[in-house]
Structures are given as structure tokens and as C-alpha cells.
C-alpha atoms as a PDB file:
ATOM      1  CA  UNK A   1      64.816 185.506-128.531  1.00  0.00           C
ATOM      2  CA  UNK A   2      64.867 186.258-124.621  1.00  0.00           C
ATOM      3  CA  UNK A   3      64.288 189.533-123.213  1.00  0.00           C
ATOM      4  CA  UNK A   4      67.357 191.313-122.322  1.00  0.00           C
ATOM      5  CA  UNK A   5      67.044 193.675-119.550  1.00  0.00           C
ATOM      6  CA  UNK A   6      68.933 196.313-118.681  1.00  0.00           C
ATOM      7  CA  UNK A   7      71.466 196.359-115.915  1.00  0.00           C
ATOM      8  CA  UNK A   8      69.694 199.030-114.117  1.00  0.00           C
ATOM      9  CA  UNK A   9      66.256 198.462-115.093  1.00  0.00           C
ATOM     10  CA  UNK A  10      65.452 202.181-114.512  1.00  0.00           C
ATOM     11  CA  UNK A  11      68.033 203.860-117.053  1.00  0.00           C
ATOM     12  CA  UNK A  12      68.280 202.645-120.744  1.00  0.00           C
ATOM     13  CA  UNK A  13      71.602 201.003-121.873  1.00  0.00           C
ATOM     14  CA  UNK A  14      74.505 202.754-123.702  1.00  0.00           C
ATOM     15  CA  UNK A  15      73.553 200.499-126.445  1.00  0.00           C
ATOM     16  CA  UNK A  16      70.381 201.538-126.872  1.00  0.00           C
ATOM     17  CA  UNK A  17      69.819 202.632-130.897  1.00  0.00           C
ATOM     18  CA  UNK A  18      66.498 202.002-131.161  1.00  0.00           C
ATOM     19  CA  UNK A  19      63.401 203.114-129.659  1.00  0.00           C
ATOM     20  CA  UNK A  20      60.048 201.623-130.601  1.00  0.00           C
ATOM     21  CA  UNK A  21      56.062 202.281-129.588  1.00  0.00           C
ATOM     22  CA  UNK A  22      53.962 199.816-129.484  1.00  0.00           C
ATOM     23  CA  UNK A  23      50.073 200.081-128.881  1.00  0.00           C
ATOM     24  CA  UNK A  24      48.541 197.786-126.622  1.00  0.00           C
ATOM     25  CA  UNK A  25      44.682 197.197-127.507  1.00  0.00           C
ATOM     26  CA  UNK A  26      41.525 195.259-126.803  1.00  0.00           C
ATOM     27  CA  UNK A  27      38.287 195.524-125.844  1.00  0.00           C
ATOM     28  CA  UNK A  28      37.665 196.315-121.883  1.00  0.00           C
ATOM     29  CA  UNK A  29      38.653 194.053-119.587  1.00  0.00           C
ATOM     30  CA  UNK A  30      40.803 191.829-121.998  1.00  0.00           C
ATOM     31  CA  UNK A  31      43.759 191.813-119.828  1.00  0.00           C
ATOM     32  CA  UNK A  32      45.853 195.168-121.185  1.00  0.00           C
ATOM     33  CA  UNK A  33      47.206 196.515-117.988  1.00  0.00           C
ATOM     34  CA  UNK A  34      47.797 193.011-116.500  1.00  0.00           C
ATOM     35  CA  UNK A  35      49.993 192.481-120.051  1.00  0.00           C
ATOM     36  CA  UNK A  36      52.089 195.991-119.657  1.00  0.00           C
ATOM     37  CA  UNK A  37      52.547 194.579-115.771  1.00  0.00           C
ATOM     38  CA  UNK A  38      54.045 191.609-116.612  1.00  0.00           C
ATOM     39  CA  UNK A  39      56.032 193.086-119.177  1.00  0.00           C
ATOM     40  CA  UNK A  40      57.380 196.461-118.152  1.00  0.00           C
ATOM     41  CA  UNK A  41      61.163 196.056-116.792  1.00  0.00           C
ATOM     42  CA  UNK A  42      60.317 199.597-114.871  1.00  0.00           C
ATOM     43  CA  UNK A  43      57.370 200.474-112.616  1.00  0.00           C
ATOM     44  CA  UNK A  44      54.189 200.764-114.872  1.00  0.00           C
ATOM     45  CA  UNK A  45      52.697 204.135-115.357  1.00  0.00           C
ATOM     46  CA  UNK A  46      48.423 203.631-114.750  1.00  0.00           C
ATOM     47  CA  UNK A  47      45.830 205.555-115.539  1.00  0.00           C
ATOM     48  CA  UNK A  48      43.040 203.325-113.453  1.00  0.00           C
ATOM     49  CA  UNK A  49      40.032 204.727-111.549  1.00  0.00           C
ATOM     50  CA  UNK A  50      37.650 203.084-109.476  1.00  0.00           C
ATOM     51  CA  UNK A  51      34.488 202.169-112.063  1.00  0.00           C
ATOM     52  CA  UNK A  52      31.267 204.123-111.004  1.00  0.00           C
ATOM     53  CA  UNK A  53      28.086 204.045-111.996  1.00  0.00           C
ATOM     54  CA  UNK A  54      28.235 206.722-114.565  1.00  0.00           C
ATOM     55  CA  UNK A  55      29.677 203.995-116.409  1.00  0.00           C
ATOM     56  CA  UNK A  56      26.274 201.813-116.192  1.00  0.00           C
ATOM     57  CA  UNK A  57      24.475 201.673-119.481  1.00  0.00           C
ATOM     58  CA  UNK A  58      27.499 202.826-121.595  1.00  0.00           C
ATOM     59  CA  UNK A  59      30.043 200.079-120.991  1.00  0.00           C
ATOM     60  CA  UNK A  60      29.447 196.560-121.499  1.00  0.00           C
ATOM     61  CA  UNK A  61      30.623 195.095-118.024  1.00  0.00           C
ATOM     62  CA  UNK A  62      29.124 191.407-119.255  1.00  0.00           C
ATOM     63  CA  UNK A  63      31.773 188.964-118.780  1.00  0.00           C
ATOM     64  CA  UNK A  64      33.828 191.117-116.128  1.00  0.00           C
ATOM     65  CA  UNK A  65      32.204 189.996-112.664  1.00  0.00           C
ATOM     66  CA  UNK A  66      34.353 191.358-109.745  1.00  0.00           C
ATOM     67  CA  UNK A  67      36.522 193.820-112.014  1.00  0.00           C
ATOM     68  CA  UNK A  68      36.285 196.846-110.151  1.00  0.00           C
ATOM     69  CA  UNK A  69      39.096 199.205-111.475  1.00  0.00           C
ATOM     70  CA  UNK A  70      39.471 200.626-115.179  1.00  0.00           C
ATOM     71  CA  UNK A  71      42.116 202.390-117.444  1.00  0.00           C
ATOM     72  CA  UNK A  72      40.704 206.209-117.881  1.00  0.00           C
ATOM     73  CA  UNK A  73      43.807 207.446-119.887  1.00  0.00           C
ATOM     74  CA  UNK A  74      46.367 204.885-120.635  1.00  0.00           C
ATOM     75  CA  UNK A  75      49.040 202.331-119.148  1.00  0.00           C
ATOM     76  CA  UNK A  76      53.095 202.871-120.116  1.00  0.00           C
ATOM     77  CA  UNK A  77      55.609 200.547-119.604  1.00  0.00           C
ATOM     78  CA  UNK A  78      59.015 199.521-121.025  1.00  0.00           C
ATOM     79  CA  UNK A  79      60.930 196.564-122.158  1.00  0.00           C
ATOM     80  CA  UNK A  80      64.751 195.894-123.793  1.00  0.00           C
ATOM     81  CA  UNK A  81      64.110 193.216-126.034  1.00  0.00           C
ATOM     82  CA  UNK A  82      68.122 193.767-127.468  1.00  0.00           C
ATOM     83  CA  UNK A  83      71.088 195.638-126.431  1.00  0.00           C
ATOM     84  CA  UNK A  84      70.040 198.190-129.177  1.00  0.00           C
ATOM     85  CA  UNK A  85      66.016 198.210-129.423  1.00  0.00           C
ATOM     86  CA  UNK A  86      63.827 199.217-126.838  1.00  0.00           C
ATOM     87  CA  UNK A  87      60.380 198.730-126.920  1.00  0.00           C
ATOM     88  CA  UNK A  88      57.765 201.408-125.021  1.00  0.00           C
ATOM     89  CA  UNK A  89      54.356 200.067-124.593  1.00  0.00           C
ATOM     90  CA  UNK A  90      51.477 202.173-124.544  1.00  0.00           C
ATOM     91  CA  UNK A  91      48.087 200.123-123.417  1.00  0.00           C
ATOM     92  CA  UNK A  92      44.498 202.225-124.374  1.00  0.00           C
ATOM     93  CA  UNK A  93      41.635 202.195-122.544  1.00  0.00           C
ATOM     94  CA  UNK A  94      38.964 199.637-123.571  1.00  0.00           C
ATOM     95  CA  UNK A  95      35.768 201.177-124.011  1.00  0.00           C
ATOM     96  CA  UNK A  96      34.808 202.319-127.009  1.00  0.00           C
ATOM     97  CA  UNK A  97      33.795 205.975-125.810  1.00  0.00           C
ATOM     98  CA  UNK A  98      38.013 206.642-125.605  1.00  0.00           C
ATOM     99  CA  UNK A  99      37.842 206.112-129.243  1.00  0.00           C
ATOM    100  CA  UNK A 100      39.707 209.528-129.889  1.00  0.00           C
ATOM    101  CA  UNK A 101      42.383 208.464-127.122  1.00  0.00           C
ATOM    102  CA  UNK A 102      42.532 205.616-129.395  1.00  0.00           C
ATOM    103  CA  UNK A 103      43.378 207.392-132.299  1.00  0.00           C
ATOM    104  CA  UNK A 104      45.877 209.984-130.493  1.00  0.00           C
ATOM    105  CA  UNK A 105      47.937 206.983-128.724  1.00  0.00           C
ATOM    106  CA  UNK A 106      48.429 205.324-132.970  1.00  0.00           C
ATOM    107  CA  UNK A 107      49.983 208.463-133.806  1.00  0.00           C
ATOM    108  CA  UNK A 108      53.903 207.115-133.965  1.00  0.00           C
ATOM    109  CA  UNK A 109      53.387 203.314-133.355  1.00  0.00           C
ATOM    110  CA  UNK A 110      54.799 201.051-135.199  1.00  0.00           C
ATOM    111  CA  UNK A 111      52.316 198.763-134.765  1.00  0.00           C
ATOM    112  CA  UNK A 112      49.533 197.084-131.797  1.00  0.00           C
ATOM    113  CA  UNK A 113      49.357 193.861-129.895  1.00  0.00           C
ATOM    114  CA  UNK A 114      45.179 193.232-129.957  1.00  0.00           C
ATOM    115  CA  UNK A 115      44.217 191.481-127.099  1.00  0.00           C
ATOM    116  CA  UNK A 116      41.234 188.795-127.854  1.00  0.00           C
ATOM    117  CA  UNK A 117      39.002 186.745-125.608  1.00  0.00           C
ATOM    118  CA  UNK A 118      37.475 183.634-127.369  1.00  0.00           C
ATOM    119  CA  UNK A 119      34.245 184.390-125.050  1.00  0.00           C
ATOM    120  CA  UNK A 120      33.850 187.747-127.331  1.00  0.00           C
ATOM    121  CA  UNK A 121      35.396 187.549-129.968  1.00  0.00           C
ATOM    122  CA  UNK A 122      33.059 190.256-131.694  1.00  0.00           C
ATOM    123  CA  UNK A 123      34.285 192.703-129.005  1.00  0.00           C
ATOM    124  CA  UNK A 124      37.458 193.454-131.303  1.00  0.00           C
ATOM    125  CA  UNK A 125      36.023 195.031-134.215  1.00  0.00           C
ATOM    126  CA  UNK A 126      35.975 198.235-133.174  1.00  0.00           C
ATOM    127  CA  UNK A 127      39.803 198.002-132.039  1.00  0.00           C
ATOM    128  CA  UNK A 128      40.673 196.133-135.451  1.00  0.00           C
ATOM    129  CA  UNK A 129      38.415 198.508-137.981  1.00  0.00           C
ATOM    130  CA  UNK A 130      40.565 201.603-136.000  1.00  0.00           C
ATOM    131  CA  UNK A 131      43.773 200.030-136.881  1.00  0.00           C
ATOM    132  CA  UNK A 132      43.077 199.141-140.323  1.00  0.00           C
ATOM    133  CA  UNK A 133      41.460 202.920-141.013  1.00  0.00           C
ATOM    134  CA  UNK A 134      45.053 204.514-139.762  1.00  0.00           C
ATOM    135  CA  UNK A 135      47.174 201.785-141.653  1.00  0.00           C
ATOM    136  CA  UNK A 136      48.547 200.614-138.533  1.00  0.00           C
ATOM    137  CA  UNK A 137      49.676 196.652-138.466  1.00  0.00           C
ATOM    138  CA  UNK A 138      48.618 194.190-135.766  1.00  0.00           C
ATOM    139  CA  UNK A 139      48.750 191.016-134.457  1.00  0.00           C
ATOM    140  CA  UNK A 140      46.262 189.072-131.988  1.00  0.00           C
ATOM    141  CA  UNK A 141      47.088 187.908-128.707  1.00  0.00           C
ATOM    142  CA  UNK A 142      44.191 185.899-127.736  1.00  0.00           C
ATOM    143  CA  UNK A 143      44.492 185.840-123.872  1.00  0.00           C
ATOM    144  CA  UNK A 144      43.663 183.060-122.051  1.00  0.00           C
ATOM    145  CA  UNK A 145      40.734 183.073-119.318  1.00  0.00           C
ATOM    146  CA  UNK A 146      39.921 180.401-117.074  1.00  0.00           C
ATOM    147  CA  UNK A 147      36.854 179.577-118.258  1.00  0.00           C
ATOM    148  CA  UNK A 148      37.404 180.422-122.655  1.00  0.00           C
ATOM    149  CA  UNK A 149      36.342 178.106-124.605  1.00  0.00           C
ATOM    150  CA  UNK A 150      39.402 176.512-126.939  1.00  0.00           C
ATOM    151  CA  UNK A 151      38.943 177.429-130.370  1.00  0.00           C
ATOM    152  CA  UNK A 152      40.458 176.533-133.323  1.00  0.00           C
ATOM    153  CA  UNK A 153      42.692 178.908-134.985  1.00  0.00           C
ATOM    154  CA  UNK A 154      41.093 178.903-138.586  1.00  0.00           C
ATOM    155  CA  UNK A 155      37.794 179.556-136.530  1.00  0.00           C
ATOM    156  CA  UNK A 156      39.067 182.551-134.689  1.00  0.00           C
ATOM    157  CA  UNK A 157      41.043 184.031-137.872  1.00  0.00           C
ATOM    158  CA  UNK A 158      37.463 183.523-139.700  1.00  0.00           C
ATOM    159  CA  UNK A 159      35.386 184.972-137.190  1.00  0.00           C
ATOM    160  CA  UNK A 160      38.224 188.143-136.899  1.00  0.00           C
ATOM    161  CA  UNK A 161      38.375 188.268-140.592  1.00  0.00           C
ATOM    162  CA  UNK A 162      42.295 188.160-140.349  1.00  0.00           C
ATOM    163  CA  UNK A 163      44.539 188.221-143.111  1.00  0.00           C
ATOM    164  CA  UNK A 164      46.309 185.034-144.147  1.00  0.00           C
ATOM    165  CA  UNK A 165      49.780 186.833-142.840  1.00  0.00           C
ATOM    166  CA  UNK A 166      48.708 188.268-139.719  1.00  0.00           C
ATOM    167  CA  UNK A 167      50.142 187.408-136.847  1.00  0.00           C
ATOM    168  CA  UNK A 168      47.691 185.375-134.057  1.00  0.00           C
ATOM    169  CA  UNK A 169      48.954 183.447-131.094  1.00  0.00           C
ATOM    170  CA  UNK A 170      47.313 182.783-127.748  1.00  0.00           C
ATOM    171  CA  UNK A 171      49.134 183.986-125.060  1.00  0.00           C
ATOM    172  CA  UNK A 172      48.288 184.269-120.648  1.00  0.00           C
ATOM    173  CA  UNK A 173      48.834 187.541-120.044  1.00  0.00           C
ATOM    174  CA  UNK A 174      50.334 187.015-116.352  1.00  0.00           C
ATOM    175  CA  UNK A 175      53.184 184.699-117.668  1.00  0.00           C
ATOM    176  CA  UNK A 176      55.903 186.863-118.590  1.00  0.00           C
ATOM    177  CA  UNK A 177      57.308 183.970-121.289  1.00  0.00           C
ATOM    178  CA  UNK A 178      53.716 183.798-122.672  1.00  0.00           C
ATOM    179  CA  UNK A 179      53.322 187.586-123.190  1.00  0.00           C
ATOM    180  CA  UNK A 180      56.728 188.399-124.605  1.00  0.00           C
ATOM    181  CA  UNK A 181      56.356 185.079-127.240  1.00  0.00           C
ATOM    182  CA  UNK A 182      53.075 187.323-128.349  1.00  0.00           C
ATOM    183  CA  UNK A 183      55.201 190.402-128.264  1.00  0.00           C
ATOM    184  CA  UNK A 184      57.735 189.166-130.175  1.00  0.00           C
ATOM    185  CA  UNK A 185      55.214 187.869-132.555  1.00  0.00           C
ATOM    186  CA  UNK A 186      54.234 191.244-133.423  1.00  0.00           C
ATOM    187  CA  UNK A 187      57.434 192.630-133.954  1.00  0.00           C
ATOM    188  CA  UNK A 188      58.748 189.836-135.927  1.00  0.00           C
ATOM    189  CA  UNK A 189      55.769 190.514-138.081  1.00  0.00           C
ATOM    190  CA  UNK A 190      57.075 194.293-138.242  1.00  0.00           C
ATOM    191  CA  UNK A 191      60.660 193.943-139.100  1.00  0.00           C
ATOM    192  CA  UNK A 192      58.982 191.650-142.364  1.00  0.00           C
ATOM    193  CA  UNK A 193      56.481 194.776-143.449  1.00  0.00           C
ATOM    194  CA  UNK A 194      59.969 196.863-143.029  1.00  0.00           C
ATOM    195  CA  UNK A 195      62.115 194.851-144.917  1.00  0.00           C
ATOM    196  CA  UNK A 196      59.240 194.113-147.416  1.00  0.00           C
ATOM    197  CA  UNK A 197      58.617 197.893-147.769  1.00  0.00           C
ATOM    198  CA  UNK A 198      62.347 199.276-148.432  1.00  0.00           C
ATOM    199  CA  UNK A 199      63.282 196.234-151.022  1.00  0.00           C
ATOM    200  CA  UNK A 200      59.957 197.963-153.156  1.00  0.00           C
END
């Protein structure tokens, strides 16, 4: 399935039916915004602020060398995946202390592209347990970093505790055919739970 973008890129299509939110998450400095960038067929909506050093000693900045920026409130963007769905991508904030952003930006999703780093792995579980506790389905992206180790899948879906059906691909989030395959993943994933849920 290839993207399908809009003639005008800044106005939806006639065609347009369907409209769908979908939560980007992860831990900080997973690669969110750069995934909404390289998605969005309009110009992003960010949130970022220079960090500061009220931030040192709450936010775990190991693993993040030379990131100086960070999402306070949220990243938007939007992307035609058909001539009748549109998707609207909503990317959180990483730390942990925007858990109740978190909670407010699930409200209406469908469902949430996790972000993953094979470096720290553990880093998730807060994002995951959230999802799970509001009923809200995933998949994992694990994005790629220069210097992540390659692990194998069964190891990764152990060590996130995944269920046999949920969705996990590795993806780079600065290739725009990488991040829509994971996109796609996810909503494939969806339109199964939906069809699954209305034959019931």
C-alpha cells in the first residue's frame, strides 16, 4: 500500500470519509518528532523547547549526547494513506513526568505506534503499561540508531513482554518508506481488532 497524497497537500480530498488519530509514543529521545517529520504531508505542528537544566536529575538524558531540543506539549502531523482515510498523528512527549499529557492525547485514538530503541529496551514500559491500562492497541516500531545493537525479534518481543499478535517491525525513522511500512503495520493490525470485534 503506498501513501497517497493529496493534490494539495494542505486541504483534505473530496474523498476523504475517514478520519483517524493515531498516537505516536516512546520513551524520550526515541525518534517521535523526527517520525511525524518524515511522515506529515503538511508542515508539522511542534511543541519543542530548548532543554534546560531544570530538567537535570528528572529526565534520563543517558544515551542522548548532543540532543538539545525536546517536545513540551506534543507534535501533529497528517498523512492520506487512501482517497477516503486520513490519518492525524499526534506524537507525546517522552518523559515520563507528561504522563497525564499522555493519558489526555489516548482519549479518541484508535491506536499508538511505540517507538523502541534496542539500547533501552526497558525504557518502554511505562509507555506500554499506559496503553494497556486505557485498552488502547499498539504496535512497536523499533527505530534504528547507528550504533543499536541487532536483536533478534523473539528476544525483543520477550524482553517487551508482547503478545504473540502484536504488531513489531523495525523501522528508520528518517526514511519515509521505512516509517510508513511501520505505520501501516499498525493500522493493518487495527482494521483486524475492528473486523474481529463487529463479527462478535
Amino acid at each position: 500500500m503506498d501513501s497517497v497524497p493529496s493534490p494539495d497537500p494542505v486541504y483534505l480530498s473530496d474523498t476523504v470519509t475517514r478520519a483517524v488519530k493515531i498516537v505516536i509514543t516512546g520513551h524520550f529521545g526515541v525518534g517521535k518528532t523526527t517520525l511525524v517529520n518524515t511522515l506529515s504531508e503538511i508542515r508539522p505542528l511542534h511543541t519543542e523547547e530548548v532543554m534546560t537544566q531544570a530538567g537535570e536529575g528528572i529526565d534520563d538524558l543517558t544515551g542522548t549526547q548532543g540532543k538539545t531540543t525536546t517536545t513540551v506539549a506534543m507534535d501533529f502531523g497528517r498523512l492520506t494513506v487512501s482517497d477516503s482515510l486520513v490519518l492525524y498523528l499526534f506524537g507525546a512527549p517522552g518523559q515520563e513526568r507528561f504522563m497525564p499529557l499522555w493519558k489526555d492525547m489516548t482519549q479518541g485514538a484508535l491506536g499508538a505506534l511505540v517507538l523502541a530503541d534496542t539500547r533501552w529496551l526497558d525504557r518502554s514500559f511505562p509507555v506500554m503499561d499506559l496503553l494497556e491500562e486505557r485498552g488502547l492497541a499498539y504496535a512497536v516500531a523499533v527505530n534504528h540508531f547507528a550504533d543499536s545493537p541487532d536483536v533478534p525479534e523473539e528476544e525483543i518481543r520477550e524482553a517487551l513482554d508482547l503478545l504473540p499478535e502484536t504488531p513489531l517491525v523495525v523501522c528508520d525513522a528518517r526514511d519515509r518508506a521505512s516509517a510508513f511500512r511501520a505505520l501501516i503495520a499498525l493500522v493493518q493490525y487495527l482494521l483486524t481488532r475492528t473486523t474481529v470485534q463487529e463479527a462478535v
